[in-house]
Structure formats: structure tokens, C-alpha cells
C-alpha atoms as a PDB file:
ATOM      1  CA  UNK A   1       7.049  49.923-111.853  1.00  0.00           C
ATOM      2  CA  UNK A   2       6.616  47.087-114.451  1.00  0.00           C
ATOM      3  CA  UNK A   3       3.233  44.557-113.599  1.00  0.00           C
ATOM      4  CA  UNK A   4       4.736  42.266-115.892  1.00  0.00           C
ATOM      5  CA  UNK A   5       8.230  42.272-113.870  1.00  0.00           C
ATOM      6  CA  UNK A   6       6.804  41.839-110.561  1.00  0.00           C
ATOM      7  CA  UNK A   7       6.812  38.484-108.924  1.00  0.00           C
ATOM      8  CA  UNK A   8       4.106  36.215-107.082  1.00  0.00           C
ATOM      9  CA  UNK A   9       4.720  37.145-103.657  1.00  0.00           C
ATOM     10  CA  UNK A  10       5.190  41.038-104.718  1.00  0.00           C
ATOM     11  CA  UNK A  11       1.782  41.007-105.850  1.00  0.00           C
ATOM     12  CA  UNK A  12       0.798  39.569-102.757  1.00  0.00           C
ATOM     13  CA  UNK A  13       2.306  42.184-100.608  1.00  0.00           C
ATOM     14  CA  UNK A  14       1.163  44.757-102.235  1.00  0.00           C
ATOM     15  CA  UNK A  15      -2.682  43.538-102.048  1.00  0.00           C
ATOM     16  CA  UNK A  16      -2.440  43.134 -98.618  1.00  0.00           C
ATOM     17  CA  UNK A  17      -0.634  46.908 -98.390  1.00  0.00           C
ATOM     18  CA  UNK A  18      -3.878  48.365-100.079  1.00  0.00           C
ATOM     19  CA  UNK A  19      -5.962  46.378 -98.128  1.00  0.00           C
ATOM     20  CA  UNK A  20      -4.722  47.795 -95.027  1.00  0.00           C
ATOM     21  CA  UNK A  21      -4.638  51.206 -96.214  1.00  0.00           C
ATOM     22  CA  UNK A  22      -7.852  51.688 -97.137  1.00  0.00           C
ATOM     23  CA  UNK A  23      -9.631  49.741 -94.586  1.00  0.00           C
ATOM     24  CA  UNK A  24      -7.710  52.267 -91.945  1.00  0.00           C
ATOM     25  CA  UNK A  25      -9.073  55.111 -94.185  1.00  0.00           C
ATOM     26  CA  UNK A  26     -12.648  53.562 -94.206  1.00  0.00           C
ATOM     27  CA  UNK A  27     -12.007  53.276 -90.595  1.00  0.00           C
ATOM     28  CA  UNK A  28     -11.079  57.073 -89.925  1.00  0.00           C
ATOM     29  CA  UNK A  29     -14.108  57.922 -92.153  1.00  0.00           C
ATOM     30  CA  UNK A  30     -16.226  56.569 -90.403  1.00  0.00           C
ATOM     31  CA  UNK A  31     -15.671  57.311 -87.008  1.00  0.00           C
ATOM     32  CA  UNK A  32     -15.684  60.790 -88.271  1.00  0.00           C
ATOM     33  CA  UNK A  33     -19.156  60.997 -89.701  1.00  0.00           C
ATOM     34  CA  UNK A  34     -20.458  58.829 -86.584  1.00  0.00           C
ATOM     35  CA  UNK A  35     -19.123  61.829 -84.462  1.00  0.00           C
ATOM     36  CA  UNK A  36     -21.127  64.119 -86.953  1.00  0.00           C
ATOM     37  CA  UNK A  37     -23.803  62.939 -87.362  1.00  0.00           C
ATOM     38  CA  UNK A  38     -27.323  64.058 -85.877  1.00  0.00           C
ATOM     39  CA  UNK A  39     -27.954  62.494 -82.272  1.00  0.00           C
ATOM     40  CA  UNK A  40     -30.997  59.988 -83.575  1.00  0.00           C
ATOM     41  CA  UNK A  41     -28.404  58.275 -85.677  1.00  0.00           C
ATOM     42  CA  UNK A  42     -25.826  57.990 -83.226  1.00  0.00           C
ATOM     43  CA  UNK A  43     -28.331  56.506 -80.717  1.00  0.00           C
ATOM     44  CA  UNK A  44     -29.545  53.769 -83.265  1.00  0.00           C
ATOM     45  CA  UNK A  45     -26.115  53.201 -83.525  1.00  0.00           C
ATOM     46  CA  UNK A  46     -25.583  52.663 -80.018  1.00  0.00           C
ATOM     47  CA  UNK A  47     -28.930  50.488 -79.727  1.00  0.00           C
ATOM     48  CA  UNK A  48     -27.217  48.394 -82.442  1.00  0.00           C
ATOM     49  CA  UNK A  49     -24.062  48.365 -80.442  1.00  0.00           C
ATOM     50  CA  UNK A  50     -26.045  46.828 -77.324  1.00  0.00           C
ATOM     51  CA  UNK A  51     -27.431  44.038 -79.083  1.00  0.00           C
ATOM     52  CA  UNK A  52     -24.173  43.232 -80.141  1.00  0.00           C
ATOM     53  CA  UNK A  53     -22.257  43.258 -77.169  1.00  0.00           C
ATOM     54  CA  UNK A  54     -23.186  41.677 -73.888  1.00  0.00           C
ATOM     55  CA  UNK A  55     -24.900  43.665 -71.729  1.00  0.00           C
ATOM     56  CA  UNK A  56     -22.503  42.723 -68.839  1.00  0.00           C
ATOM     57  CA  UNK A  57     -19.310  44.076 -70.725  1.00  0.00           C
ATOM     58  CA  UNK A  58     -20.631  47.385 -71.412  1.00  0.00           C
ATOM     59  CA  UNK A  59     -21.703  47.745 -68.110  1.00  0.00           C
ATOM     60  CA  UNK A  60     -18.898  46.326 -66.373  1.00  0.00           C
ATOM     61  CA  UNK A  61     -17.273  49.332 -64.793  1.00  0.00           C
ATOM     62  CA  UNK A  62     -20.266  51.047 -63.688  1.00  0.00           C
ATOM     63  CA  UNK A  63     -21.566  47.107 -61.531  1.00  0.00           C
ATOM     64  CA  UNK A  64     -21.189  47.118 -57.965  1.00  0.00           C
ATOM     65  CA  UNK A  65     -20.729  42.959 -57.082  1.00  0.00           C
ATOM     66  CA  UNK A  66     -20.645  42.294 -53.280  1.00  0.00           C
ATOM     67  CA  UNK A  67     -18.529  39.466 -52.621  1.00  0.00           C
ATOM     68  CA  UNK A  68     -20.287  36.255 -50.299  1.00  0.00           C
ATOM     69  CA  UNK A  69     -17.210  37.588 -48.116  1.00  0.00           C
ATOM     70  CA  UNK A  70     -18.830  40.716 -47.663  1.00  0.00           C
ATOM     71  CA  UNK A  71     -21.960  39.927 -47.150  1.00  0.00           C
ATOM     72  CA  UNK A  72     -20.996  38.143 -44.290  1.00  0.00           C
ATOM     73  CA  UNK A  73     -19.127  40.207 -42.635  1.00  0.00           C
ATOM     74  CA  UNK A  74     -22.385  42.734 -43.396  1.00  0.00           C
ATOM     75  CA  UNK A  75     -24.633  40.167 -42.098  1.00  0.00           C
ATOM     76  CA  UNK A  76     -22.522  39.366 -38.737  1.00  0.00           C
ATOM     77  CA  UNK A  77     -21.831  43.156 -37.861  1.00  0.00           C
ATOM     78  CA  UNK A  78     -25.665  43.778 -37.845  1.00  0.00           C
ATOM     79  CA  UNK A  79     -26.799  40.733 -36.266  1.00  0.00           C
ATOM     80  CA  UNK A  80     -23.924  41.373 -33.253  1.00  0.00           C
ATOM     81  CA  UNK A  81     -26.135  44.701 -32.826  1.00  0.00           C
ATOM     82  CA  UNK A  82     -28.661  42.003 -30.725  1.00  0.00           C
ATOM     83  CA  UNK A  83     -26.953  40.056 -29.243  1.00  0.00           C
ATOM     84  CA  UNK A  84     -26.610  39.755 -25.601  1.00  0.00           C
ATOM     85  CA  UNK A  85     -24.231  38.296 -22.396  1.00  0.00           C
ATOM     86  CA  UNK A  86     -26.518  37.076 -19.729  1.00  0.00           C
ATOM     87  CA  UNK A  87     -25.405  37.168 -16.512  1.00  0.00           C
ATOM     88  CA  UNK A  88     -26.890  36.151 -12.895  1.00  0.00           C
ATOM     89  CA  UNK A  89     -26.660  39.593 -10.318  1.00  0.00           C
ATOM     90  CA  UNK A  90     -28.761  43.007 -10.329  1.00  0.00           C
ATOM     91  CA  UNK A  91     -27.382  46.273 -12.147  1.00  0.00           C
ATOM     92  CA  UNK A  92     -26.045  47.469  -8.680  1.00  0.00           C
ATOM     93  CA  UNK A  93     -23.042  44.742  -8.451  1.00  0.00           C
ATOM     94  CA  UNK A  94     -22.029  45.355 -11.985  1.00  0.00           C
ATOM     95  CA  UNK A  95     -19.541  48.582 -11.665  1.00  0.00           C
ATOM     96  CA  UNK A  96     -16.509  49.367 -13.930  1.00  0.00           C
ATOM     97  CA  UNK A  97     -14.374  47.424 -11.505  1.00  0.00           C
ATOM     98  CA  UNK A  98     -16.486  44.394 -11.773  1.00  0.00           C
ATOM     99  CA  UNK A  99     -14.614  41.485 -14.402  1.00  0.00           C
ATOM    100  CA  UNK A 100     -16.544  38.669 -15.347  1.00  0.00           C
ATOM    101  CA  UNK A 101     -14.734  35.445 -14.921  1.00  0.00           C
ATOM    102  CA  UNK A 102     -14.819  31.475 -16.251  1.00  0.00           C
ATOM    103  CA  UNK A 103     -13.932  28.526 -15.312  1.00  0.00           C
ATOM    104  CA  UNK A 104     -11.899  27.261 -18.146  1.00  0.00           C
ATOM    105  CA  UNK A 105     -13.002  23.898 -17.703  1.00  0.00           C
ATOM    106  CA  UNK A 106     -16.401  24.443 -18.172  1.00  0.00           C
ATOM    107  CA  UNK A 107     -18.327  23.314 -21.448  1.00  0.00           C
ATOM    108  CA  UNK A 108     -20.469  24.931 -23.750  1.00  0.00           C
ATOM    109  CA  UNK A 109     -24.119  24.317 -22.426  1.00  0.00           C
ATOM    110  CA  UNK A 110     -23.092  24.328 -19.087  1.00  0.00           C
ATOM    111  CA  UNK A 111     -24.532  26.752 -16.516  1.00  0.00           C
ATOM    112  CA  UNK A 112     -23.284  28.236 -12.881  1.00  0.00           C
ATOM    113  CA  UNK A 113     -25.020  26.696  -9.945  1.00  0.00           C
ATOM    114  CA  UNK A 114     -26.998  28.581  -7.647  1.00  0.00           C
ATOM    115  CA  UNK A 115     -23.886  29.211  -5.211  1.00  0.00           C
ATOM    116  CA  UNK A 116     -22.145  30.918  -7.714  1.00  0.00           C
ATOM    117  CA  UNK A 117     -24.819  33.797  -7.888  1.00  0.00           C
ATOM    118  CA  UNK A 118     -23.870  37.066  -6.673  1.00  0.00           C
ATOM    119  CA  UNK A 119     -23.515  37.682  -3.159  1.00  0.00           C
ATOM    120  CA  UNK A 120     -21.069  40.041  -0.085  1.00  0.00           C
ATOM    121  CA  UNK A 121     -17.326  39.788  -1.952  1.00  0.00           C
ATOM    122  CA  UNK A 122     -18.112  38.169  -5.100  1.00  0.00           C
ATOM    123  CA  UNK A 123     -17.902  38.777  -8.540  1.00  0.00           C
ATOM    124  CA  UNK A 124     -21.690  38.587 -10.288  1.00  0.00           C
ATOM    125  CA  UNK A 125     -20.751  35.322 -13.057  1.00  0.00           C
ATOM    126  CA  UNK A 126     -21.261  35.115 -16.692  1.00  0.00           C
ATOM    127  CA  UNK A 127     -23.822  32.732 -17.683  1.00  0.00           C
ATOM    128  CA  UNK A 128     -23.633  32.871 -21.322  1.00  0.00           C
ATOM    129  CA  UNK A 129     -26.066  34.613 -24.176  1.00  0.00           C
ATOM    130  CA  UNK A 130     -29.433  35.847 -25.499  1.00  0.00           C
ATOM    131  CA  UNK A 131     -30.606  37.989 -28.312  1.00  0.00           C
ATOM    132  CA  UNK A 132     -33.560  40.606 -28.682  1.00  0.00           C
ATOM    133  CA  UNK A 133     -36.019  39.118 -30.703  1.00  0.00           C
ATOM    134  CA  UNK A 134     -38.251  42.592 -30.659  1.00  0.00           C
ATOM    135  CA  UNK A 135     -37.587  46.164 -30.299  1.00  0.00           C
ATOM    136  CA  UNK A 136     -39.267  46.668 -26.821  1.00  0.00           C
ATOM    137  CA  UNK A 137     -37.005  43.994 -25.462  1.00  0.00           C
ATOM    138  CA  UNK A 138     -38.005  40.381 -25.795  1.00  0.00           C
ATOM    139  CA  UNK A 139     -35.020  38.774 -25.595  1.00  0.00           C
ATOM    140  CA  UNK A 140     -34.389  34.376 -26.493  1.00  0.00           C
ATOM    141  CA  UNK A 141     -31.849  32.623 -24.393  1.00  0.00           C
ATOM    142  CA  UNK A 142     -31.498  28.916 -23.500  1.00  0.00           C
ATOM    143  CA  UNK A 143     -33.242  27.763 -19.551  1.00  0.00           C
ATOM    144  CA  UNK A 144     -30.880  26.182 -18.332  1.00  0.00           C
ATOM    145  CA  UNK A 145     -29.047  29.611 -18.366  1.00  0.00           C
ATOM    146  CA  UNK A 146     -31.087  30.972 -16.449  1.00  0.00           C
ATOM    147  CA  UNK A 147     -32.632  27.926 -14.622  1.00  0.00           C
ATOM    148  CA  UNK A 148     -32.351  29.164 -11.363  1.00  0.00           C
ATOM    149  CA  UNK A 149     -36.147  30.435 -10.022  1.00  0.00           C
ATOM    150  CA  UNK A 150     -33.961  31.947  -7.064  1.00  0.00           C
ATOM    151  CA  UNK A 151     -31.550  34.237  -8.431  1.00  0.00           C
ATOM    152  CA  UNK A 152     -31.974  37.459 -10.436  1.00  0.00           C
ATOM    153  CA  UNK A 153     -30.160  37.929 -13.951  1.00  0.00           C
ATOM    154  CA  UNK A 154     -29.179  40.934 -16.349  1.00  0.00           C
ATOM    155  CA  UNK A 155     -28.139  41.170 -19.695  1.00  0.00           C
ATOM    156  CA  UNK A 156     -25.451  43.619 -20.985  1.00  0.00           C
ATOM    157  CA  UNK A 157     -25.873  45.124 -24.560  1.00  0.00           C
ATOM    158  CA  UNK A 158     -23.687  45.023 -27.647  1.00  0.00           C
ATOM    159  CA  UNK A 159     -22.477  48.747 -26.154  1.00  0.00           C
ATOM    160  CA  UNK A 160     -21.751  47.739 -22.791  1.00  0.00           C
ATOM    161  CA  UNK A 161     -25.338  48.921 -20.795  1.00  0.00           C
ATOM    162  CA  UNK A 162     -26.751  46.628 -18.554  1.00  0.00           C
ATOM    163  CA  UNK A 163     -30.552  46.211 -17.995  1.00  0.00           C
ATOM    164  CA  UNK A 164     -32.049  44.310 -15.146  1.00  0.00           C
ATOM    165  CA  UNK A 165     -34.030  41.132 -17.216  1.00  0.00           C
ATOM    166  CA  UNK A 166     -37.051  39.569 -15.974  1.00  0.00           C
ATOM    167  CA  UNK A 167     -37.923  36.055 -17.002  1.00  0.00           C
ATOM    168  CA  UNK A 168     -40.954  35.854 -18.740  1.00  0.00           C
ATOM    169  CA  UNK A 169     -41.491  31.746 -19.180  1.00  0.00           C
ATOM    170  CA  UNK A 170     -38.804  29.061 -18.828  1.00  0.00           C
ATOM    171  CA  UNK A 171     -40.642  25.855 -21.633  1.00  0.00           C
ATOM    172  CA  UNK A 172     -41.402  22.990 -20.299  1.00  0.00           C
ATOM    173  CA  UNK A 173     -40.031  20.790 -22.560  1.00  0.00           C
ATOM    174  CA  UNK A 174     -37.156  22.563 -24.629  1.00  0.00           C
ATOM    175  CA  UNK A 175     -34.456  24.386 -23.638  1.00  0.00           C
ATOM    176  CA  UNK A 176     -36.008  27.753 -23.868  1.00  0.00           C
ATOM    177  CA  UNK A 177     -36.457  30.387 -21.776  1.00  0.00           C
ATOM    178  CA  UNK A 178     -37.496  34.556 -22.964  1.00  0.00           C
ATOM    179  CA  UNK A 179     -36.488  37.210 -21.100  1.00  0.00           C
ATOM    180  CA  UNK A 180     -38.155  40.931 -21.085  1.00  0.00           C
ATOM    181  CA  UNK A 181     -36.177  43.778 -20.847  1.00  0.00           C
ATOM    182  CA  UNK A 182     -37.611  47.208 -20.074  1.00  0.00           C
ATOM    183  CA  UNK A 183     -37.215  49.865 -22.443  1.00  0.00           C
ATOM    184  CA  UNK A 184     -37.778  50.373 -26.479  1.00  0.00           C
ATOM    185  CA  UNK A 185     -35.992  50.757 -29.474  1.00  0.00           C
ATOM    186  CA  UNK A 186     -33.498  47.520 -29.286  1.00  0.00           C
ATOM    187  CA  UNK A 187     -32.082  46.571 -31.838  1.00  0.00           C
ATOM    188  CA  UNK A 188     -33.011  42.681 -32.847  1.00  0.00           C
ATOM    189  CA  UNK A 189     -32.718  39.436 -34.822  1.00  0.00           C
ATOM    190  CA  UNK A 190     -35.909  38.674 -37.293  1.00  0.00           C
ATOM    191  CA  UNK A 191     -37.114  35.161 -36.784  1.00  0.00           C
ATOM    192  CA  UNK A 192     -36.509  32.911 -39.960  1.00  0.00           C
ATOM    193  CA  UNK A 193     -38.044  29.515 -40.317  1.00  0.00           C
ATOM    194  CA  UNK A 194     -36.234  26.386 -39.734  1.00  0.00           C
ATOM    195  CA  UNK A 195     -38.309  24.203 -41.514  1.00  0.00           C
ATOM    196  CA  UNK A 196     -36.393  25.931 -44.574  1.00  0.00           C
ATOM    197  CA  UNK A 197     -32.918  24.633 -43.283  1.00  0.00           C
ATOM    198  CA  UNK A 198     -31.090  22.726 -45.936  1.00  0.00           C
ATOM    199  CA  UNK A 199     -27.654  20.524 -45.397  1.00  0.00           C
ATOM    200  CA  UNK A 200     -24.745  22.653 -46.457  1.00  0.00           C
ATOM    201  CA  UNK A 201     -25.835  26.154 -46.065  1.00  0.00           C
ATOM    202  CA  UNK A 202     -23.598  28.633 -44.523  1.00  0.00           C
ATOM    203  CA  UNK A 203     -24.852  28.753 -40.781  1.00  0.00           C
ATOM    204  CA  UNK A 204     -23.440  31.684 -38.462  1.00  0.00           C
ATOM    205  CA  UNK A 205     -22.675  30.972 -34.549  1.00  0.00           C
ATOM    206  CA  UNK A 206     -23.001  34.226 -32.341  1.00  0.00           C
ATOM    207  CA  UNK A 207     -22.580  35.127 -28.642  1.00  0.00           C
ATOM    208  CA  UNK A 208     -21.188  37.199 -26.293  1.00  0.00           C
ATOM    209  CA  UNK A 209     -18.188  34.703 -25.360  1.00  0.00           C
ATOM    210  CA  UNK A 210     -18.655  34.691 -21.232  1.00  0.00           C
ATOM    211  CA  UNK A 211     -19.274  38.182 -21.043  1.00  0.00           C
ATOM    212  CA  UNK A 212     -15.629  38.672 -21.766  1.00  0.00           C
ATOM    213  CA  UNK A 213     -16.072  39.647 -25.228  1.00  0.00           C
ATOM    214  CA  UNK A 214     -18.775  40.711 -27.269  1.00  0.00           C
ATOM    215  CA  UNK A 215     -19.565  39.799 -30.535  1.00  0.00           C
ATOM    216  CA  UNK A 216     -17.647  36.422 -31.135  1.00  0.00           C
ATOM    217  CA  UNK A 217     -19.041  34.653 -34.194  1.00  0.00           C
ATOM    218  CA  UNK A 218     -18.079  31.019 -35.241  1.00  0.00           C
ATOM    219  CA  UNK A 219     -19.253  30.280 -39.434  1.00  0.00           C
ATOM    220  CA  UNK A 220     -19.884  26.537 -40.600  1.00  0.00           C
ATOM    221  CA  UNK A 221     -22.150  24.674 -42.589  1.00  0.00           C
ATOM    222  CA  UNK A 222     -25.426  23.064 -41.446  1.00  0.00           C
ATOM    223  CA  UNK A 223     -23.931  19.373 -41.338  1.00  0.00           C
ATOM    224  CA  UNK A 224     -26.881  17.238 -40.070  1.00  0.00           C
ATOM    225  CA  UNK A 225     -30.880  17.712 -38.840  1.00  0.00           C
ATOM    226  CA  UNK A 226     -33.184  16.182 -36.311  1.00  0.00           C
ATOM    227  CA  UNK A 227     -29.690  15.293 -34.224  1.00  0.00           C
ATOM    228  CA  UNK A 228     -30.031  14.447 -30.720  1.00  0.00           C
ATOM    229  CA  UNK A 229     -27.348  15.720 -28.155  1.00  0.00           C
ATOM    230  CA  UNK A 230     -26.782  14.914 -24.045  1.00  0.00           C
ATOM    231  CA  UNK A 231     -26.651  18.764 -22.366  1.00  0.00           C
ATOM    232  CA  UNK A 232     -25.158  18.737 -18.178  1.00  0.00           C
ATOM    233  CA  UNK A 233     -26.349  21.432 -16.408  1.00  0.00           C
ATOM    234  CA  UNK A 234     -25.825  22.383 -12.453  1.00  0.00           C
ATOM    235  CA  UNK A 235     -30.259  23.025 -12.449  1.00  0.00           C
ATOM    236  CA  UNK A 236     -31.723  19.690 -14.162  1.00  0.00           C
ATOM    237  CA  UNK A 237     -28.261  17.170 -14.278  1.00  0.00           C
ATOM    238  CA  UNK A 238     -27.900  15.185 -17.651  1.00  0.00           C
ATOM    239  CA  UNK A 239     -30.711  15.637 -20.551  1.00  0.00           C
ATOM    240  CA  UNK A 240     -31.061  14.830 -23.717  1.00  0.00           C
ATOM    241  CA  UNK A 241     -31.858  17.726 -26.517  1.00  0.00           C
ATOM    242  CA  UNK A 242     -33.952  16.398 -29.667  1.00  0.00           C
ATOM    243  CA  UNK A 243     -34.391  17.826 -33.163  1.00  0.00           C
ATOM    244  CA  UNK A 244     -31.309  19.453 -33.161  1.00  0.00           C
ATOM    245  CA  UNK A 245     -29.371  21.723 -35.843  1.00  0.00           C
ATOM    246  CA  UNK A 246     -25.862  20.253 -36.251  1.00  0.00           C
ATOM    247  CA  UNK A 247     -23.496  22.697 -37.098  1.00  0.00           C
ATOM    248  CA  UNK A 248     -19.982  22.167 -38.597  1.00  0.00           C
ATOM    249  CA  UNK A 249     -18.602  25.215 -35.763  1.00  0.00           C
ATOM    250  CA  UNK A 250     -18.268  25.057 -32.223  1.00  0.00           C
ATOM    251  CA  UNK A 251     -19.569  28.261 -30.439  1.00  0.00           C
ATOM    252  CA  UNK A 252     -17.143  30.000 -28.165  1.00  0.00           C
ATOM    253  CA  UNK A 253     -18.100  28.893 -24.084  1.00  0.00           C
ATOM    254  CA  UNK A 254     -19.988  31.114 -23.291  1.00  0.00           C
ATOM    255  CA  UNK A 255     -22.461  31.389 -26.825  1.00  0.00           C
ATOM    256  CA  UNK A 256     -24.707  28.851 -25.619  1.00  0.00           C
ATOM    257  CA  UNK A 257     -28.002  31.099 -25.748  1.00  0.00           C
ATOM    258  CA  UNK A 258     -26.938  33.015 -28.842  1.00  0.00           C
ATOM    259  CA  UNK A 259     -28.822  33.179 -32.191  1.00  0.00           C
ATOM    260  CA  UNK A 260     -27.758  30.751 -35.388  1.00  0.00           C
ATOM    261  CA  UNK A 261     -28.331  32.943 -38.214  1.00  0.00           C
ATOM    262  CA  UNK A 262     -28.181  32.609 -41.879  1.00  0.00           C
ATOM    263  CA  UNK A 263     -27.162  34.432 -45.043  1.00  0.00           C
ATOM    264  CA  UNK A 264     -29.879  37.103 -45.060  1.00  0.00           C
ATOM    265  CA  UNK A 265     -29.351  37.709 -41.323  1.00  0.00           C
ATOM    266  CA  UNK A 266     -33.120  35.874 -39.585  1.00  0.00           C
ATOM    267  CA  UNK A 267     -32.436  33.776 -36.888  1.00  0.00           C
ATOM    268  CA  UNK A 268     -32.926  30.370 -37.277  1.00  0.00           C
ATOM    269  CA  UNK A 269     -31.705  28.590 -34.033  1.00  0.00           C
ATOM    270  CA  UNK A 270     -30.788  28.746 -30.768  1.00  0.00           C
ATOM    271  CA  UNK A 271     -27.403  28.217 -30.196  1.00  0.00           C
ATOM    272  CA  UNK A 272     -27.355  25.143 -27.214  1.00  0.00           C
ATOM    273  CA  UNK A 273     -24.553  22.750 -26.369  1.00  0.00           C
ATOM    274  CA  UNK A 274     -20.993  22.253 -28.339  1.00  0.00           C
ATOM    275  CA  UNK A 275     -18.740  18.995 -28.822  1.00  0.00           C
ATOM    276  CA  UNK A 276     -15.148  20.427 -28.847  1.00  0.00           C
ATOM    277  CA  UNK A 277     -13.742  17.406 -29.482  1.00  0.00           C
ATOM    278  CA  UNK A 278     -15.758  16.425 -32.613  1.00  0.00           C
ATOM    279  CA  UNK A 279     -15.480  20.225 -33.607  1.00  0.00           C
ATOM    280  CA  UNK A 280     -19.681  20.559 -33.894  1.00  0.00           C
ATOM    281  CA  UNK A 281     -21.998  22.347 -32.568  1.00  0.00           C
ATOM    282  CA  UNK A 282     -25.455  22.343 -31.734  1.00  0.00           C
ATOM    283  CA  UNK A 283     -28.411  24.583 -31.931  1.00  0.00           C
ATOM    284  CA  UNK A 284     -32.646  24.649 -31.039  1.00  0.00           C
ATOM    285  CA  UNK A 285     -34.576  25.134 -34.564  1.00  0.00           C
ATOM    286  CA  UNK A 286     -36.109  28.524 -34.030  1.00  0.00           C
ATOM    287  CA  UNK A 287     -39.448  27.101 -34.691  1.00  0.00           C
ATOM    288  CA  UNK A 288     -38.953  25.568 -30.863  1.00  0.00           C
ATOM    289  CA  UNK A 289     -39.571  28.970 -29.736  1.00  0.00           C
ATOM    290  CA  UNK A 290     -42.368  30.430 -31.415  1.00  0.00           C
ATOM    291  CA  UNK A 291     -44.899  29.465 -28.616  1.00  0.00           C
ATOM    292  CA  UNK A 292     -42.844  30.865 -25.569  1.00  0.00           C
ATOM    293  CA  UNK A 293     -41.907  34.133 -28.064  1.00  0.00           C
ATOM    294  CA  UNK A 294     -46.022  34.430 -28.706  1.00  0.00           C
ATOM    295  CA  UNK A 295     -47.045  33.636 -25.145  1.00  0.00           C
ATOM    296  CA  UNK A 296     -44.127  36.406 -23.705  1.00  0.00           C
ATOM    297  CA  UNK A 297     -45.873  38.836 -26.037  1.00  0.00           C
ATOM    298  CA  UNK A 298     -49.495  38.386 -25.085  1.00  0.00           C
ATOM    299  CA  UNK A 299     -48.254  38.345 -21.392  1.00  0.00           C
ATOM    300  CA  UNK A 300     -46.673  41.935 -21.860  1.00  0.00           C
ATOM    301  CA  UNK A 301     -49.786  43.019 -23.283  1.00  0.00           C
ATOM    302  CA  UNK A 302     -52.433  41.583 -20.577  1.00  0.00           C
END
């Protein structure tokens, strides 16, 4: 072939024809004397390659990334593990025939009145929650739950065993009451600190639904602090609640007692009264509770 007859564009072809061959064969070469070569030189090589490359690409298969999703759902099946139904009666009238029932009508917050307890032909009632708060069974619930000085209550585990439940102090002045169960090794909630609360976070409702079901969660956001809330119950009537968690979630009837927990699982309320109609809830700040908790302890030890 001629130079001299070959056009422009030709030329231009052709250049870009030897370009690409011999930047394949450079290619090919290479890789070959990489695979060759003495394992020093292929790890600088590699070290060069790192610095490179983001870290997160050449890593990417071997990450494990757990979804908010799933941590929930990891955070909700352990916390469950504590949670309790508390219910007026003794062990003996709870038998495999016995079914908890619930006035449909009634609120969250609301307790049963003293002739409603257990007696000859009835049905021991559901009063609503608690949670173990320590492995040798210091459990938090709310007092008007178990307001009643006359009656005797139980609680019924995550796996269905029920434990006669003595109460240990019923506050004063919040809604508070601690309960001790006999026995060891319960599983429980870890206290977080509600001072720490922020609008917005994810806040997680739980209870044992009337006794019905166990483990019903509600998930909202923290949507207001220091709220104040009216609670009726059949032991002290009408009364306010102050310094409230507002929650964006009604609990289930029944969850009033239950634990508000956050993200990493510590408990940082006390789940209280609800507003169906205005789709909130309510909850005690944990901190409310630290006293009674501290007291119930140094009372099992004296």
C-alpha cells in the first residue's frame, strides 16, 4: 500500500487500529508478568490498587449492612423476651381452660375495679402489662394497674408461665408501682435515660395486649415532652399525669404498663394512658422510676 495514495481519514483509521492493537497487547503483557511475578511485587501492587480504589468498593461483597428495618425487628423480638400481662387472681384460677377477657369499651389506662377480681365462677381479668427490669424478677408496671391493696395479682411470661407477683411499693406521686417475682434468671429490659430523649426518634410501644396476645408492639416517633395527660381509673377517679413522653403510636388496650424502648433496646418509659382518637400515646420517663426500682432492690435485700 501507497502512503502517498492514502487519504485523510485512512490515515486516521489506521492510527487508531494500531493504537488499539498494541495497547490490548501491552494489556495482555502485563497481566501476564503481574501473574508472574514474585509475591512482594504483586502485594505492592495490590497496596497501590487500595489507595486507588475506595475502600468500600473493594470490600463491597464481603460487608454485612443491617438494614434500620432489621434492627428493629432485632430490637422488638428481644425486648418482647420481658415483657409481661398482669393480671388480678392467684396461679390456682389460671388453668388451660381459663380465657382472659375485655371489655371492648374500655380505654388504654384504664383498670378493673375491685369487683371484677377473681372470685367462685369467674374468670381471673386482664389488667394490662409490666416488664422485668432485673434478672431475679423486679418487674415495672403502672399503679393504677394494680391499685387495688385488696386483691392479689400474677404476671404471665413471654412463654406462657405464670408466677404469683407481690407488690413491692405503689409511688406516691407517679403512676408507678414494682412488682417482685420469685425466681432468677428472667430475662429483662436495661434502663436507658430519658433525659437523653430527643423529638423525632424512633420510640417502640410494647405490651402484652389484655393478656390475649403477647408481644404486640406499636412504633412512632417521640412527638412532644413534658406533656400533661388526664388518666380515669376505677382506684383513684380522674388524675392528671405530668412530664409525659408523647408518642406518635397508640399502645394496644391492654399495653398500659409496658416498656417504651428505643433503638438500642433500654427502656426509656413507661407506657401509661393512650388518645385513640388523636392517634398518640403516652408514656412515664423512665427516670420516674428509678427511686421505687432502687428502694424495691434494697427492700429484697434487708
Amino acid at each position: 500500500m501507497n502512503m502517498e495514495s492514502l487519504t485523510k481519514t485512512q490515515i486516521v483509521l489506521l492510527v487508531l487500529l494500531v493504537s488499539f492493537v498494541t495497547s490490548l497487547a501491552t494489556g495482555i503483557v502485563t497481566v501476564t508478568l503481574v501473574n508472574q511475578a514474585p509475591q512482594p511485587i504483586t502485594h505492592i501492587i495490590s497496596k497501590v490498587v487500595e489507595k486507588m480504589v475506595p475502600k468500600e468498593v473493594l470490600v463491597k461483597e464481603k460487608m454485612v449492612i443491617f438494614s434500620s428495618e432489621e434492627n428493629l425487628v432485632k430490637v422488638i423480638k428481644e425486648a418482647s423476651l420481658a415483657v409481661v400481662g398482669v393480671m388480678v387472681g392467684t396461679t390456682k384460677d389460671l388453668t388451660a381452660t381459663t380465657t382472659p377477657t375485655l371489655n371492648p369499651d374500655q380505654n388504654v389506662g384504664e383498670s378493673r375495679s375491685s369487683d371484677q377480681s377473681v372470685g367462685a365462677g369467674k374468670k381471673p381479668m386482664p389488667s394490662g402489662s409490666g416488664f422485668f427490669v432485673s434478672k431475679d424478677g423486679i418487674v415495672l408496671t403502672n399503679k393504677h394497674i394494680v391499685g387495688d391493696e385488696t386483691l392479689e395479682y400474677v404476671v404471665i411470661t413471654s412463654d406462657g408461665k405464670t408466677y404469683p407477683a407481690a407488690v413491692i411499693s405503689r409511688s406516691s406521686s407517679q403512676d408507678v408501682a414494682v412488682l417482685k417475682v420469685e425466681g432468677n434468671n428472667f430475662n429483662f429490659i436495661p434502663l436507658g435515660n430519658s433525659k437523653n430523649i430527643n423529638v423525632g426518634q424512633t420510640a417502640i410501644a410494647l405490651g402484652s395486649d389484655s393478656g390475649e396476645f403477647q408481644n404486640t408492639v406499636s412504633v412512632g416517633v417521640v412527638s412532644g415532652l413534658n406533656k400533661t395527660a388526664a388518666a380515669l381509673n376505677s382506684f383513684s377517679g380522674l388524675e392528671d399525669l405530668v412530664a409525659l413522653i408523647q408518642i406518635d403510636a397508640v399502645a394496644n388496650p391492654g399495653n398500659s404498663g409496658g416498656p417504651l424502648v428505643d433503638l438500642s433496646g433500654r427502656a426509656i418509659g413507661i407506657n401509661t394512658v393512650g388518645a385513640p382518637r388523636e392517634n398518640i400515646g403516652f408514656a412515664l420517663p423512665i427516670n420516674l422510676a428509678q427511686k421505687d426500682i432502687a428502694d424495691a432492690f434494697k427492700q429484697i435485700k434487708n
